[in-house]
PDB file of N, CA and C in Angstrom:
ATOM      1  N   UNK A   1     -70.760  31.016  14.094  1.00  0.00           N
ATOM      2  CA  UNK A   1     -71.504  30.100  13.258  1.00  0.00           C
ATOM      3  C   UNK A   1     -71.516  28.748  13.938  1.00  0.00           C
ATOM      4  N   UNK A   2     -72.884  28.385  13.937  1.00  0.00           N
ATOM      5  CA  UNK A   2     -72.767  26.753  14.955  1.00  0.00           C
ATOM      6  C   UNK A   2     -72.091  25.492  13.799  1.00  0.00           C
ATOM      7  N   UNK A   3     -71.795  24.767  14.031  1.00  0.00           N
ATOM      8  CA  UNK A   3     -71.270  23.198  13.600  1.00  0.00           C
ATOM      9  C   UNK A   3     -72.675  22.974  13.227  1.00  0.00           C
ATOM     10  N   UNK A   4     -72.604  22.005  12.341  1.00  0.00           N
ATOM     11  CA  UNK A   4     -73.803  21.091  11.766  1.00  0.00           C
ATOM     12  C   UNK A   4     -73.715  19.918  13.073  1.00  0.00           C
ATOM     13  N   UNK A   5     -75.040  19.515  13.092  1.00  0.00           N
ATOM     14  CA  UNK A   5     -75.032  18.055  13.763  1.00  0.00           C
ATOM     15  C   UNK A   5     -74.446  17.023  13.797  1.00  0.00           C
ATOM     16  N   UNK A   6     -73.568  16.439  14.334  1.00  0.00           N
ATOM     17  CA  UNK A   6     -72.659  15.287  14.661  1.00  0.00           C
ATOM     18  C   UNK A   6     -71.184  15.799  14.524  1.00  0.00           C
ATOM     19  N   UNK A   7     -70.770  17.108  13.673  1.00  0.00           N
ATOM     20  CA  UNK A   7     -69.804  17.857  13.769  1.00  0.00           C
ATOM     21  C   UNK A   7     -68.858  18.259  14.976  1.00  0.00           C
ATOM     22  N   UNK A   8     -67.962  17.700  14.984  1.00  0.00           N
ATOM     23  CA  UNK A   8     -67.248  17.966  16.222  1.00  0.00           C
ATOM     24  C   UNK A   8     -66.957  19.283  15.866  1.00  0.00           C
ATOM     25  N   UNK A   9     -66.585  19.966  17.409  1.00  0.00           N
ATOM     26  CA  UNK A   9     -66.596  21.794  17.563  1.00  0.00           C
ATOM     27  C   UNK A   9     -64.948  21.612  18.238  1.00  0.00           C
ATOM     28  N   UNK A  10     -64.002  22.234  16.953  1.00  0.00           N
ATOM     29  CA  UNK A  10     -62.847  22.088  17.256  1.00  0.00           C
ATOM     30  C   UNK A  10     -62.003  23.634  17.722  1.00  0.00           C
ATOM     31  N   UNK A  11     -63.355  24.882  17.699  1.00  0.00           N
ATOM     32  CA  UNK A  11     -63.310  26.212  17.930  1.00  0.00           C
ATOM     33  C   UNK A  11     -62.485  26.663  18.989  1.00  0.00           C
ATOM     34  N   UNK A  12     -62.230  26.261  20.315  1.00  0.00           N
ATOM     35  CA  UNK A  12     -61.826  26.374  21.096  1.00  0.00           C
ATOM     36  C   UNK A  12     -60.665  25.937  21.045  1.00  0.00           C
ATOM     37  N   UNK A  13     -59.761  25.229  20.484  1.00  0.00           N
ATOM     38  CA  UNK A  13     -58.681  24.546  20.406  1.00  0.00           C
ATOM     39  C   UNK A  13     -57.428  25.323  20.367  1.00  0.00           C
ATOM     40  N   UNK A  14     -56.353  25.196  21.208  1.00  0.00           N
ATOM     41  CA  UNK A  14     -55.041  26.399  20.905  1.00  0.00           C
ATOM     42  C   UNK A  14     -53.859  25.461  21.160  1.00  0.00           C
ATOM     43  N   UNK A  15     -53.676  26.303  19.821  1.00  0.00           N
ATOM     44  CA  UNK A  15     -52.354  25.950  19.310  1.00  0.00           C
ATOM     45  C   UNK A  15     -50.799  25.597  19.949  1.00  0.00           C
ATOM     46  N   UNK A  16     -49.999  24.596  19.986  1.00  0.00           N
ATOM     47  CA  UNK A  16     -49.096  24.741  21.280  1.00  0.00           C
ATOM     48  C   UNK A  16     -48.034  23.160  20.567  1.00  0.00           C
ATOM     49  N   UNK A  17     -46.939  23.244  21.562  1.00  0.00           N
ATOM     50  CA  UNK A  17     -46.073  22.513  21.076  1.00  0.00           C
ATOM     51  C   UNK A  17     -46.315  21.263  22.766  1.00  0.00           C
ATOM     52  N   UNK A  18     -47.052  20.900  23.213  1.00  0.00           N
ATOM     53  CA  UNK A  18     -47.253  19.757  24.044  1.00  0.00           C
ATOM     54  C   UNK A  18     -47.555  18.893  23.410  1.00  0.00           C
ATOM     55  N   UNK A  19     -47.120  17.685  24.010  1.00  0.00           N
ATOM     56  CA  UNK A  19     -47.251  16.304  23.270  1.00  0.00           C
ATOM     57  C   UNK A  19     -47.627  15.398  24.410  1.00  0.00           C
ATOM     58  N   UNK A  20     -48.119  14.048  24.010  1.00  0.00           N
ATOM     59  CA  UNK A  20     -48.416  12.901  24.978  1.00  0.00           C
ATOM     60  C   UNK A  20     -47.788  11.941  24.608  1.00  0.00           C
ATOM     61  N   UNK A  21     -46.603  12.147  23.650  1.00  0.00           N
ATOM     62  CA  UNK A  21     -45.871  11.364  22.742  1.00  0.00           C
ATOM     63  C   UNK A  21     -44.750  11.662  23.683  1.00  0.00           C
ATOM     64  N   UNK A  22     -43.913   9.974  24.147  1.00  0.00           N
ATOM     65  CA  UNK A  22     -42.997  10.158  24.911  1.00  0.00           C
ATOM     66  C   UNK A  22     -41.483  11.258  24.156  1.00  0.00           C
ATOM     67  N   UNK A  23     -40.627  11.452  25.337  1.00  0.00           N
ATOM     68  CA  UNK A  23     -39.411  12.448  24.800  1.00  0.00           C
ATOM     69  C   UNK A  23     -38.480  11.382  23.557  1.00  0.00           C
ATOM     70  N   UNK A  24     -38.182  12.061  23.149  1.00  0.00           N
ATOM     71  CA  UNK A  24     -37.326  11.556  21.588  1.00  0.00           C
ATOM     72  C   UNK A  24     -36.370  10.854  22.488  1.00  0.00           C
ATOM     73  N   UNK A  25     -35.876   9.498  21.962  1.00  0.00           N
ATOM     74  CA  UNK A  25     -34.659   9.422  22.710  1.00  0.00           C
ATOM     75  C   UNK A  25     -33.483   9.978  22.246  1.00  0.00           C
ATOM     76  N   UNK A  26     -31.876   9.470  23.084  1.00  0.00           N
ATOM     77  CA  UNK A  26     -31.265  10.356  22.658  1.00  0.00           C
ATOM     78  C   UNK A  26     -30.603   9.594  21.595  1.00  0.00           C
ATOM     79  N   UNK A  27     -29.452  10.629  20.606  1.00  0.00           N
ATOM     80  CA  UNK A  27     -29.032   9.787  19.643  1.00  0.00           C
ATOM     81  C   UNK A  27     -27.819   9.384  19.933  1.00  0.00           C
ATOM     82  N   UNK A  28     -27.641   8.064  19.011  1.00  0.00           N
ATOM     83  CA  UNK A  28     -26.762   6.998  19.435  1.00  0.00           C
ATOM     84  C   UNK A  28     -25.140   8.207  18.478  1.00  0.00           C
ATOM     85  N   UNK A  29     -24.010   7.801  20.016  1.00  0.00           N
ATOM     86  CA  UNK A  29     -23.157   8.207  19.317  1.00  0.00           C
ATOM     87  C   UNK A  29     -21.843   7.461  18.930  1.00  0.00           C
ATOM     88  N   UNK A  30     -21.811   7.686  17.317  1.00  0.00           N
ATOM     89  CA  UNK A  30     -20.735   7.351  16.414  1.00  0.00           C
ATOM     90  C   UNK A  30     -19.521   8.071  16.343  1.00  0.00           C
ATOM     91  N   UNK A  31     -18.916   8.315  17.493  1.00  0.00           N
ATOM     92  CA  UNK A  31     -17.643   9.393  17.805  1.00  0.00           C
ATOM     93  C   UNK A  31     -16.935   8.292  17.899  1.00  0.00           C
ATOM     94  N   UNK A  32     -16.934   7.106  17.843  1.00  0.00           N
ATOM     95  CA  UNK A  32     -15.468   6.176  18.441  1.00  0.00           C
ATOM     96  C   UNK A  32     -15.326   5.029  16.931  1.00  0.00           C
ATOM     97  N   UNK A  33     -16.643   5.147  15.822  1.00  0.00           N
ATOM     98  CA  UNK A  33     -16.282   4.783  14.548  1.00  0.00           C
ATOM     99  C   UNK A  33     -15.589   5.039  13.576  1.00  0.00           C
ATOM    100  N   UNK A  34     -14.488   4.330  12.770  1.00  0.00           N
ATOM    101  CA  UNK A  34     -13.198   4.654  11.700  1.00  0.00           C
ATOM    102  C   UNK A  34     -13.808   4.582  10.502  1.00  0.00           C
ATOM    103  N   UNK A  35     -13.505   4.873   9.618  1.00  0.00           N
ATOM    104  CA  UNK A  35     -13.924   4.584   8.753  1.00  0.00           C
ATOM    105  C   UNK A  35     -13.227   3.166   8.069  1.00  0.00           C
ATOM    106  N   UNK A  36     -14.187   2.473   7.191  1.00  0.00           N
ATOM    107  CA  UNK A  36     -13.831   1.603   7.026  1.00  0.00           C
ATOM    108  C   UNK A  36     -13.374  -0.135   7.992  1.00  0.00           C
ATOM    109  N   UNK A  37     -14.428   0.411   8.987  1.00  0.00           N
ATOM    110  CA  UNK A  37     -14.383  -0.524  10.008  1.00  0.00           C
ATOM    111  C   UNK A  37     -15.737  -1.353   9.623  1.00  0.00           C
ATOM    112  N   UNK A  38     -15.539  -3.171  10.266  1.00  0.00           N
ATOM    113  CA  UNK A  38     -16.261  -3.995   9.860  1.00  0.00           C
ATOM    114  C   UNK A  38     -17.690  -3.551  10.968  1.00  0.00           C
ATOM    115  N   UNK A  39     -18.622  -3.562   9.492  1.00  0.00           N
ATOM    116  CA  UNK A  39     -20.066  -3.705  10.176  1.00  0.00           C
ATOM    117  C   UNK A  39     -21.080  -4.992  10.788  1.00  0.00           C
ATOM    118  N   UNK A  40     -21.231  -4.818  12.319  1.00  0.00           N
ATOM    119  CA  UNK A  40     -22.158  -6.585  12.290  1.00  0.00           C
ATOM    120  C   UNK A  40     -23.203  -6.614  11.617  1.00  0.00           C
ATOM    121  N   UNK A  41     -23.811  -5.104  11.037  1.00  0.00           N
ATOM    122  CA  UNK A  41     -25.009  -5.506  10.296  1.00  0.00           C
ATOM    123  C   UNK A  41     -24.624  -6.727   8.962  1.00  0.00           C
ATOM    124  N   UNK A  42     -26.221  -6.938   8.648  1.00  0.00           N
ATOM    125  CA  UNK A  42     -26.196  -8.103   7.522  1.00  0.00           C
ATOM    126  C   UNK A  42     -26.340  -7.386   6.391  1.00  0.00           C
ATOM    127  N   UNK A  43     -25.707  -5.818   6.071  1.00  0.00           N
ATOM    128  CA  UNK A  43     -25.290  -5.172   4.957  1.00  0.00           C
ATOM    129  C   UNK A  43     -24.716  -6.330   3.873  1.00  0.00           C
ATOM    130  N   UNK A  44     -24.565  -5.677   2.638  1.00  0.00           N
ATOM    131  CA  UNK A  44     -23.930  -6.439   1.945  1.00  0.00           C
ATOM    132  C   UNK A  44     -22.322  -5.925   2.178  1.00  0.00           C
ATOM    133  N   UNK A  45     -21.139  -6.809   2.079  1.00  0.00           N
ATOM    134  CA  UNK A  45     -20.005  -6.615   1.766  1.00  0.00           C
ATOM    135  C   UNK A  45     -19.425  -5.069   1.035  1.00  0.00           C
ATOM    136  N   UNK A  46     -18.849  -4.374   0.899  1.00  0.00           N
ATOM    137  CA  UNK A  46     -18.608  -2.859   0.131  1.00  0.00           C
ATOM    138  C   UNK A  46     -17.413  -3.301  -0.299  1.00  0.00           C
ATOM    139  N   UNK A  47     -17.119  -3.763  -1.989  1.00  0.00           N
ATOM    140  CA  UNK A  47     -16.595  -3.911  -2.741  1.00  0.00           C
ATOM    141  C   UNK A  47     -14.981  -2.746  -2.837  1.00  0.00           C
ATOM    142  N   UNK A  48     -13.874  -4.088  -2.341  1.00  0.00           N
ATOM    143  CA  UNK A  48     -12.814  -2.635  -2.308  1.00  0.00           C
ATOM    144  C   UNK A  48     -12.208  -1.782  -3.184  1.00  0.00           C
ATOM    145  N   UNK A  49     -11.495  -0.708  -3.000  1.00  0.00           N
ATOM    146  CA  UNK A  49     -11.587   0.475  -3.754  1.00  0.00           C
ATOM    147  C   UNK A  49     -10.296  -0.189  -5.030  1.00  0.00           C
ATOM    148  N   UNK A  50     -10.188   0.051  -5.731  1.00  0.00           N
ATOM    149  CA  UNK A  50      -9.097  -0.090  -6.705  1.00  0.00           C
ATOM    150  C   UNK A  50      -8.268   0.881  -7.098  1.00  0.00           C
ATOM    151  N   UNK A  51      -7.339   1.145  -7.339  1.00  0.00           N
ATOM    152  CA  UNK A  51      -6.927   1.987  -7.725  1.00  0.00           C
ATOM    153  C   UNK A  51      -5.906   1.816  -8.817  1.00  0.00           C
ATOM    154  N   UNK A  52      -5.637   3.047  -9.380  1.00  0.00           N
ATOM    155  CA  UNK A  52      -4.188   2.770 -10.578  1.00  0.00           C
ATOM    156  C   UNK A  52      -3.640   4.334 -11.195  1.00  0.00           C
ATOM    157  N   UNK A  53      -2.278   4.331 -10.842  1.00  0.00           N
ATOM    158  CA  UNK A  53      -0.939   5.334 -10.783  1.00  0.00           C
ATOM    159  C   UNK A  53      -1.077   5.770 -12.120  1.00  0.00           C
ATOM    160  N   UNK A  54      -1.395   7.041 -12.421  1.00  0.00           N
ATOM    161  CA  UNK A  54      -1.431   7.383 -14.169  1.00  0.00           C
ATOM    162  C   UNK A  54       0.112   7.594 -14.250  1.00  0.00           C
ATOM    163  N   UNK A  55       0.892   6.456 -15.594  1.00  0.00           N
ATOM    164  CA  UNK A  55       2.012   6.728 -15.915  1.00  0.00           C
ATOM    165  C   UNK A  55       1.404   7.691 -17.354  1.00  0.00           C
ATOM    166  N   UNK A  56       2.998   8.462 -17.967  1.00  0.00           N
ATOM    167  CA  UNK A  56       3.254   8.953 -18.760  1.00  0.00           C
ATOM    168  C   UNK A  56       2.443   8.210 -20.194  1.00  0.00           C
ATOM    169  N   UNK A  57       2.093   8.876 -20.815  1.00  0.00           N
ATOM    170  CA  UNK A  57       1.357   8.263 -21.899  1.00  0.00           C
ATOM    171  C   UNK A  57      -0.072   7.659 -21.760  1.00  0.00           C
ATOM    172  N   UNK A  58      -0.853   7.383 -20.847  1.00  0.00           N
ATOM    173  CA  UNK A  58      -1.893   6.615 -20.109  1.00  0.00           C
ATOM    174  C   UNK A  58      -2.806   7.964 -20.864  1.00  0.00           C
ATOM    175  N   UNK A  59      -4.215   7.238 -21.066  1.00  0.00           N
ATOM    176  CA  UNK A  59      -5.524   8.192 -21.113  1.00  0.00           C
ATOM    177  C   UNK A  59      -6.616   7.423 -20.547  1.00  0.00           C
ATOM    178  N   UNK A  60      -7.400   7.159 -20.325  1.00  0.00           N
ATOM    179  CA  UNK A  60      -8.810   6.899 -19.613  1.00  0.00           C
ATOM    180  C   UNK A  60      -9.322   5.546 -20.568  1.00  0.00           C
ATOM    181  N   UNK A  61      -8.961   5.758 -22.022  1.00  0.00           N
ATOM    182  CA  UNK A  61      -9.156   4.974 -22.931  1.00  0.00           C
ATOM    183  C   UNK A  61      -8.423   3.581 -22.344  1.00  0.00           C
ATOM    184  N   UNK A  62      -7.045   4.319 -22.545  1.00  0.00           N
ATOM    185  CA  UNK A  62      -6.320   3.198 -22.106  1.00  0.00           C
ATOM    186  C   UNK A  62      -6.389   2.514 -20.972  1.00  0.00           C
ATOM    187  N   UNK A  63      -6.579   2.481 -19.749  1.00  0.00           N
ATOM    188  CA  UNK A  63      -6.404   2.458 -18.573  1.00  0.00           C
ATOM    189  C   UNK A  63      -7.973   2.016 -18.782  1.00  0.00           C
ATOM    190  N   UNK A  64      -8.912   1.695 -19.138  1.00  0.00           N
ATOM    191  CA  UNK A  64     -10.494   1.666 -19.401  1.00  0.00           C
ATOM    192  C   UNK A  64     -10.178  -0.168 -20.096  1.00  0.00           C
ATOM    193  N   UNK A  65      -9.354   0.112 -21.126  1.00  0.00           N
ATOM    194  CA  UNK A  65      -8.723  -1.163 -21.558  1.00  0.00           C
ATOM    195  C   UNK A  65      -8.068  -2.064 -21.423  1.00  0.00           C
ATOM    196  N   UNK A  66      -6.884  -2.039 -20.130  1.00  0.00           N
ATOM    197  CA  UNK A  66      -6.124  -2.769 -19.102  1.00  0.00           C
ATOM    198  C   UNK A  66      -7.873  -3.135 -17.912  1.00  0.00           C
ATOM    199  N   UNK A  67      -8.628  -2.503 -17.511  1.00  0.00           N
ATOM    200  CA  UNK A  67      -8.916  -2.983 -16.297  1.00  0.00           C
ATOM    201  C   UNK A  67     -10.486  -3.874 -17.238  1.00  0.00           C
ATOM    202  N   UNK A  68     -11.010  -3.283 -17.962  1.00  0.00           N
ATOM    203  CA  UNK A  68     -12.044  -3.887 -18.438  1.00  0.00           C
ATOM    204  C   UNK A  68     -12.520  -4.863 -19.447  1.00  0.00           C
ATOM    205  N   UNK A  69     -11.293  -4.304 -20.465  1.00  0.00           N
ATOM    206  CA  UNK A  69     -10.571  -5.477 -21.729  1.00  0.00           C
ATOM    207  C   UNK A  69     -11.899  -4.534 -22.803  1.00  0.00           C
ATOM    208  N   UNK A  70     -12.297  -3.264 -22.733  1.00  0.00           N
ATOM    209  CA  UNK A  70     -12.636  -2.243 -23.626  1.00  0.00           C
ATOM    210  C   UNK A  70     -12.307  -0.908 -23.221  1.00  0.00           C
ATOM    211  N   UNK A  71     -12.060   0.111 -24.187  1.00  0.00           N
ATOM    212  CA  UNK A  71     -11.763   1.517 -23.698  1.00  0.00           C
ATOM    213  C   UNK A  71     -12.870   1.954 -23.629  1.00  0.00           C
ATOM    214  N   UNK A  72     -13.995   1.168 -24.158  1.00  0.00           N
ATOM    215  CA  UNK A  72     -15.509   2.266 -24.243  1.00  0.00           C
ATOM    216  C   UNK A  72     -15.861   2.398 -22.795  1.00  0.00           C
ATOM    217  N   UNK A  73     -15.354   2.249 -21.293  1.00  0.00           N
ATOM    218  CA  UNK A  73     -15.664   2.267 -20.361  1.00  0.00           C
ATOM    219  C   UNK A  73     -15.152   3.594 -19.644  1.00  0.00           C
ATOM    220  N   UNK A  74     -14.045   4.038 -20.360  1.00  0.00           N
ATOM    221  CA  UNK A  74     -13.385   5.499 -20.088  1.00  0.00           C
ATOM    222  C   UNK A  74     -14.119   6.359 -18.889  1.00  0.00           C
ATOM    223  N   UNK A  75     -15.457   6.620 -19.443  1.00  0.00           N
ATOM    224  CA  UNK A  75     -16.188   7.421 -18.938  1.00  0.00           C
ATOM    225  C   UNK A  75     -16.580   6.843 -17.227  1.00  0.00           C
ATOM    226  N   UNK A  76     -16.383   5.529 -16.969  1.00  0.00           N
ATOM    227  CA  UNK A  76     -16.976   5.253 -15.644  1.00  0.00           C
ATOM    228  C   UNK A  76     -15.787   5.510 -14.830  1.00  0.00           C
ATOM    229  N   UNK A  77     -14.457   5.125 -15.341  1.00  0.00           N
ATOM    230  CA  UNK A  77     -13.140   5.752 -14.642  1.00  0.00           C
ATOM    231  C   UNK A  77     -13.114   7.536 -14.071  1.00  0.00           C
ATOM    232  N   UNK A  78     -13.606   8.064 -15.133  1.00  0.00           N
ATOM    233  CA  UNK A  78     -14.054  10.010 -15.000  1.00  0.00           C
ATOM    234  C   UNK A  78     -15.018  10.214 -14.157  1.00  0.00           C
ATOM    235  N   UNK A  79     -15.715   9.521 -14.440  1.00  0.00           N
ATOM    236  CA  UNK A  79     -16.934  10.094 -13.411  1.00  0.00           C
ATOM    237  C   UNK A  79     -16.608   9.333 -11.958  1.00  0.00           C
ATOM    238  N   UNK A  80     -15.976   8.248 -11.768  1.00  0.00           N
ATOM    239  CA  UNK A  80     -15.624   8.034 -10.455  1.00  0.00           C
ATOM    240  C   UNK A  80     -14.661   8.686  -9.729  1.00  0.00           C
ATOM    241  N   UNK A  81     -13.913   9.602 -10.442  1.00  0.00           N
ATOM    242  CA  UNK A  81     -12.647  10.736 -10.070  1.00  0.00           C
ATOM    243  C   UNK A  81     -12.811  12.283 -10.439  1.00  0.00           C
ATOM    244  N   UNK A  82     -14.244  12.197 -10.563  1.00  0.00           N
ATOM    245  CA  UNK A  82     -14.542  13.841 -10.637  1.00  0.00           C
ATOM    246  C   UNK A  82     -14.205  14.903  -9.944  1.00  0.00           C
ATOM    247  N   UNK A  83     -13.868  14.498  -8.468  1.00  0.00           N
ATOM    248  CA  UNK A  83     -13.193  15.170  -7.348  1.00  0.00           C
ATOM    249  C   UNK A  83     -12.180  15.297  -7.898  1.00  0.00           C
ATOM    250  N   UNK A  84     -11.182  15.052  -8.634  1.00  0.00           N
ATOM    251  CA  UNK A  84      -9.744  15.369  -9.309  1.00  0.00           C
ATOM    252  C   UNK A  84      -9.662  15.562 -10.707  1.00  0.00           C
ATOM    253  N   UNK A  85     -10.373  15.134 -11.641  1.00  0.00           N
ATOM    254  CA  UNK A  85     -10.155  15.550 -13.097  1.00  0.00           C
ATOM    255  C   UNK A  85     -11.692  16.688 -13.429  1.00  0.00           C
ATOM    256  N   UNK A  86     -11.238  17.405 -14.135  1.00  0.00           N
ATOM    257  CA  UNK A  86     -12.451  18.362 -14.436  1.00  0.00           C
ATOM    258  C   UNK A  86     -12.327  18.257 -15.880  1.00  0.00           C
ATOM    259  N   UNK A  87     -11.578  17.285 -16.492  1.00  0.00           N
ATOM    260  CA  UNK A  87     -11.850  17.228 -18.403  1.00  0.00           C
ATOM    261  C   UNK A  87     -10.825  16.145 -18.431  1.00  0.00           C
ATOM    262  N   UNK A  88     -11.868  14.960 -19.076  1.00  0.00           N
ATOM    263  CA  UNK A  88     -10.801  13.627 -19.227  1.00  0.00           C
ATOM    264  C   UNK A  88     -10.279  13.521 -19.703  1.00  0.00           C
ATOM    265  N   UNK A  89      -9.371  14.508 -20.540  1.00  0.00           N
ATOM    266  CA  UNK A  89      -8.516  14.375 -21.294  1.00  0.00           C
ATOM    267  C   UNK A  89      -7.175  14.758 -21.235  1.00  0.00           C
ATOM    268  N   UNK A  90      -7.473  15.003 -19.645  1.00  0.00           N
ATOM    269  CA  UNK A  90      -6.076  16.433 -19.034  1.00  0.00           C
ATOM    270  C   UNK A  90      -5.717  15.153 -17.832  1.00  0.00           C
ATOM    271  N   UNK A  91      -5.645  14.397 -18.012  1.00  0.00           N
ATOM    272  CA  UNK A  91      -5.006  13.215 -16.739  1.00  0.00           C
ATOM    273  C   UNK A  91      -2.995  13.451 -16.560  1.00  0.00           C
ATOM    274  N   UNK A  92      -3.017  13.416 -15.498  1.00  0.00           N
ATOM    275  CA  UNK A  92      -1.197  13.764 -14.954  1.00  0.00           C
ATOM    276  C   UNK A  92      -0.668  12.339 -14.828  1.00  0.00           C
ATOM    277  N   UNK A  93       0.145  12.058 -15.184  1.00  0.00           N
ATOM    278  CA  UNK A  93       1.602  11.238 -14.635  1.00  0.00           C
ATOM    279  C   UNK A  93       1.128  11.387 -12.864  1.00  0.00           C
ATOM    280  N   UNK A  94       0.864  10.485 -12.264  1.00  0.00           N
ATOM    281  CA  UNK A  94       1.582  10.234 -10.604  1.00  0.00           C
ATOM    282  C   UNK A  94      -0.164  10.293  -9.834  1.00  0.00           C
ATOM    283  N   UNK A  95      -1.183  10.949 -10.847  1.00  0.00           N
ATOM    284  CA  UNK A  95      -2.093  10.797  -9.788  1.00  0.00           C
ATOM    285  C   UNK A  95      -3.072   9.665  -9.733  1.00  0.00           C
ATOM    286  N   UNK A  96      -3.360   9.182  -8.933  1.00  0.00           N
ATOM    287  CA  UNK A  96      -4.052   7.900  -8.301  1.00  0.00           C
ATOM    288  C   UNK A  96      -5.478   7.994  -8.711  1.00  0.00           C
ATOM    289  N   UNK A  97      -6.359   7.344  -9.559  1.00  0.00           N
ATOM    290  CA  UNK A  97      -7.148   7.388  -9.643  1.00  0.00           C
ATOM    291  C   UNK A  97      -8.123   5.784  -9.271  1.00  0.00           C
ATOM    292  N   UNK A  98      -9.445   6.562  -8.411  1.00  0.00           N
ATOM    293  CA  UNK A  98      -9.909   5.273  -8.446  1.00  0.00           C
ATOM    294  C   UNK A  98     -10.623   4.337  -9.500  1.00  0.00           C
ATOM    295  N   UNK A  99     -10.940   3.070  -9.348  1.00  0.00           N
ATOM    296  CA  UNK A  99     -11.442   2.511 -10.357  1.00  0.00           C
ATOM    297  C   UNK A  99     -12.427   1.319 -10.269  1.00  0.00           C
ATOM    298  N   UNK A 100     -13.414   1.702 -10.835  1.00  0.00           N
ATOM    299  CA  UNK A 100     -15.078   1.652 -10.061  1.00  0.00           C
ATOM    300  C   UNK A 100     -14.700   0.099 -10.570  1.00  0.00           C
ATOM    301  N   UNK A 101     -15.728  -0.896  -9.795  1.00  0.00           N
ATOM    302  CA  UNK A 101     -15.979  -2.662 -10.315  1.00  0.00           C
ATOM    303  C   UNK A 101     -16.638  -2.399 -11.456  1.00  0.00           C
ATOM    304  N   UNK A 102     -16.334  -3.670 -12.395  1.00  0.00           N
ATOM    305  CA  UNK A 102     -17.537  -3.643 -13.930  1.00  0.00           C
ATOM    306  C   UNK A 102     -18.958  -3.610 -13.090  1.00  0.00           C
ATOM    307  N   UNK A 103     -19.567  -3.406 -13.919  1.00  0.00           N
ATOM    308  CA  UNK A 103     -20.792  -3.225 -13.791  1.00  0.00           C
ATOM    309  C   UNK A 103     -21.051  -5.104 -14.300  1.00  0.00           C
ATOM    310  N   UNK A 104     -22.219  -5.840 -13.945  1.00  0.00           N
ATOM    311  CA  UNK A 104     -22.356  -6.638 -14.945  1.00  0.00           C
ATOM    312  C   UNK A 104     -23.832  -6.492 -15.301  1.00  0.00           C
ATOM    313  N   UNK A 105     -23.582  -7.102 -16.398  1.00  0.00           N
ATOM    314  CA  UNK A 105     -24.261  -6.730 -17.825  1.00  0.00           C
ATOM    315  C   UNK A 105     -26.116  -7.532 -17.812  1.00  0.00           C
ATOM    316  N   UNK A 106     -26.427  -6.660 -18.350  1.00  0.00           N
ATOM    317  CA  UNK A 106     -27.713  -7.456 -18.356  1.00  0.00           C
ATOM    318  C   UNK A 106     -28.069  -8.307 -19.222  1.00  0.00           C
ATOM    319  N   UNK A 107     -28.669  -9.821 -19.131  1.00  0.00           N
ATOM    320  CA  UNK A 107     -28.883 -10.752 -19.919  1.00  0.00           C
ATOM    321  C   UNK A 107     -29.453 -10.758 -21.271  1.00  0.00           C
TER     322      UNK A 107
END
């Protein structure tokens, strides 16, 4: 079937992985970075981790109420330690949990 007039005829064309696009360069390697090492980018600062030792008697409530001055925050303590608690209500004596910055509040 011919092309209409002014139609480019792309019929002949085969398929292939050549390019005129220079080679990828290679990637930069991060084998000699620590974690927690200072970045020169103009990132913002990464707010440090907090933490706090569950004694005997402690619940999420509580410990929600020492760091925030309300227990209704419980839930941001749980969900920042999901890797270790699977029901916030089962917290141990001795384990370290982290403890996220307030959030602040909208005007």
């Amino acid at each position: 079937m011919a092309n209409p007039p002014g139609k480019p005829d792309f019929s002949n064309v085969q398929g292939g992985s050549a390019s005129s696009a220079p080679p990828p360069a290679a990637k930069a390697d991060f084998g000699n970075v620590q974690a927690g090492s200072a970045s020169t980018a103009s990132a913002p600062a990464a707010t440090p981790v907090q933490t706090y030792t569950v004694a005997k008697g402690d619940t999420l409530s509580k410990i929600s109420k020492h760091f925030y001055g309300s227990a209704n925050h419980w839930n941001e303590i749980y969900q920042a330690n999901r890797d270790q608690l699977s029901n916030p209500d089962l917290i141990k004596p001795g384990q370290v949990l982290k403890i996220p910055a307030a959030k602040a509040k909208n005007p």
